[in-house]
Protein backbone atom coordinates (compact mmCIF):
# COMPACT_ATOMS: atom_id res chain seq x y z
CA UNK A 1 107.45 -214.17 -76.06
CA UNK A 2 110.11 -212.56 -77.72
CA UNK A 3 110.62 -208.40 -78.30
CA UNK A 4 112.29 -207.56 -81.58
CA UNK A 5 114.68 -205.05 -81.63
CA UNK A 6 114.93 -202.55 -84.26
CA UNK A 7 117.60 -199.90 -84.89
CA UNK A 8 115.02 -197.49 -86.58
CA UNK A 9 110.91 -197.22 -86.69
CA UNK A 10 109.49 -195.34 -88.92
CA UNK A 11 106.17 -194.21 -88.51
CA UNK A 12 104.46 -193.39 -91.52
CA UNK A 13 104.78 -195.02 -94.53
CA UNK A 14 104.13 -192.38 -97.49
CA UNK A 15 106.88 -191.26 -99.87
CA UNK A 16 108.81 -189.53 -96.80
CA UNK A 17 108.48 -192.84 -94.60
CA UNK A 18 109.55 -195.24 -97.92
CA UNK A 19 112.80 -192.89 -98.39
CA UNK A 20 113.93 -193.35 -94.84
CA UNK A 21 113.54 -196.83 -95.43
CA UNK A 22 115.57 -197.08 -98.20
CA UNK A 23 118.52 -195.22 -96.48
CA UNK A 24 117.93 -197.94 -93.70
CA UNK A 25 118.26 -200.49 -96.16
CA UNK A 26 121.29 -198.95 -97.35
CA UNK A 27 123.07 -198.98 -94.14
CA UNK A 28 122.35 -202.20 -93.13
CA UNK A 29 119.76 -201.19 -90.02
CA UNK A 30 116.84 -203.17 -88.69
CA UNK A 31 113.70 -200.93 -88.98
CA UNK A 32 110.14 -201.25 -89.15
CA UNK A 33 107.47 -198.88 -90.69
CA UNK A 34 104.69 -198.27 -88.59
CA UNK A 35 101.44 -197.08 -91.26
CA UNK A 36 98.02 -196.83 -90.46
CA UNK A 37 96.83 -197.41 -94.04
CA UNK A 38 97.94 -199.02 -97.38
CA UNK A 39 101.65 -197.88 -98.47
CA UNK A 40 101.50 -194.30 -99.52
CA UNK A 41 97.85 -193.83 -97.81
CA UNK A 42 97.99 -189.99 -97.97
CA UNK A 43 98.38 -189.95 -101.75
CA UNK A 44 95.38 -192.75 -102.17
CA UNK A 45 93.32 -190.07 -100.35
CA UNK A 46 94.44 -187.44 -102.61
CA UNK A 47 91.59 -185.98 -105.06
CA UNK A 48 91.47 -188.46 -107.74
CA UNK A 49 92.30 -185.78 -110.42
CA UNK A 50 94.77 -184.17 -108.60
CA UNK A 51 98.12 -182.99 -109.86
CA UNK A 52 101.06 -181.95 -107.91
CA UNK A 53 103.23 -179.07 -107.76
CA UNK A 54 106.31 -180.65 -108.05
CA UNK A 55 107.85 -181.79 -110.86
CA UNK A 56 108.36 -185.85 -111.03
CA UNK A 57 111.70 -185.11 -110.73
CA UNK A 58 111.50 -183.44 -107.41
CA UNK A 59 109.09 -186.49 -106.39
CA UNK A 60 111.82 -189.47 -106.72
CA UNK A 61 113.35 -191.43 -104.02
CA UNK A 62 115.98 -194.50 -104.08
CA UNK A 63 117.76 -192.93 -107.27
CA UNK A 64 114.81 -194.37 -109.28
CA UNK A 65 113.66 -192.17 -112.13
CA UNK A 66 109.78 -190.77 -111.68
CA UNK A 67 108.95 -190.81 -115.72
CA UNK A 68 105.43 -189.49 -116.33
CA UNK A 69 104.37 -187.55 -119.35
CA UNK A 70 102.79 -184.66 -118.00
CA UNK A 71 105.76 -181.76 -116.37
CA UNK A 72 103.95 -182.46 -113.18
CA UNK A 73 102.49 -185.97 -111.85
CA UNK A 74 99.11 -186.63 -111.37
CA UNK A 75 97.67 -189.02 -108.17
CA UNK A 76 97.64 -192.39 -110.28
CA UNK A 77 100.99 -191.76 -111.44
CA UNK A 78 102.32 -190.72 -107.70
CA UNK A 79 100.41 -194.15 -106.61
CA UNK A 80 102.07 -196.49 -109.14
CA UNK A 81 105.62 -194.84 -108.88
CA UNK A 82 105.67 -195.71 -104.81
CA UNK A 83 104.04 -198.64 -105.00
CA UNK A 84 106.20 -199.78 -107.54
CA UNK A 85 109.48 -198.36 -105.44
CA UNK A 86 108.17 -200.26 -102.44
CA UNK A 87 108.15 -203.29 -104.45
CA UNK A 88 111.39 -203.07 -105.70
CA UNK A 89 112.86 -202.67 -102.34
């Protein structure tokens, strides 16, 4: 049996994990994100009303816009956004 190699693991794959990946990417490295849950797992167990502190601005990654219509992201929003960043990567 064979043992990949990988220049980079990440473990954790919320918005933190995803924008490590993407600089990864970027650079050309072999990595591998290590999560114990769906992609962005933390925020899917976030209160389902919840809104966050930070504006959506604050909250992008990969140079993709956040657009929401509130100032301030709610869960559902954070969900699709990361899902839909982790998709296009």
């Amino acid at each position: 049996m064979a043992i990949e190699a990988y220049d980079l693991i990440i473990v954790g794959g919320g918005p933190i994990g995803l924008a490590c990946a993407i600089e990864a990417q970027k650079k050309n490295l072999k990595y591998l994100i290590i999560e114990k849950g769906a992609i962005v797992n933390s925020i899917f167990n976030y209160p389902l009303y919840m809104t966050f502190f930070s504006t959506a601005e604050r909250l992008e990654i990969g140079d993709i816009p956040f657009n929401c219509l509130a100032p301030k992201p709610g869960r559902q929003e954070a969900l699709e956004y990361y899902r839909n960043i982790h998709r296009y990567f």
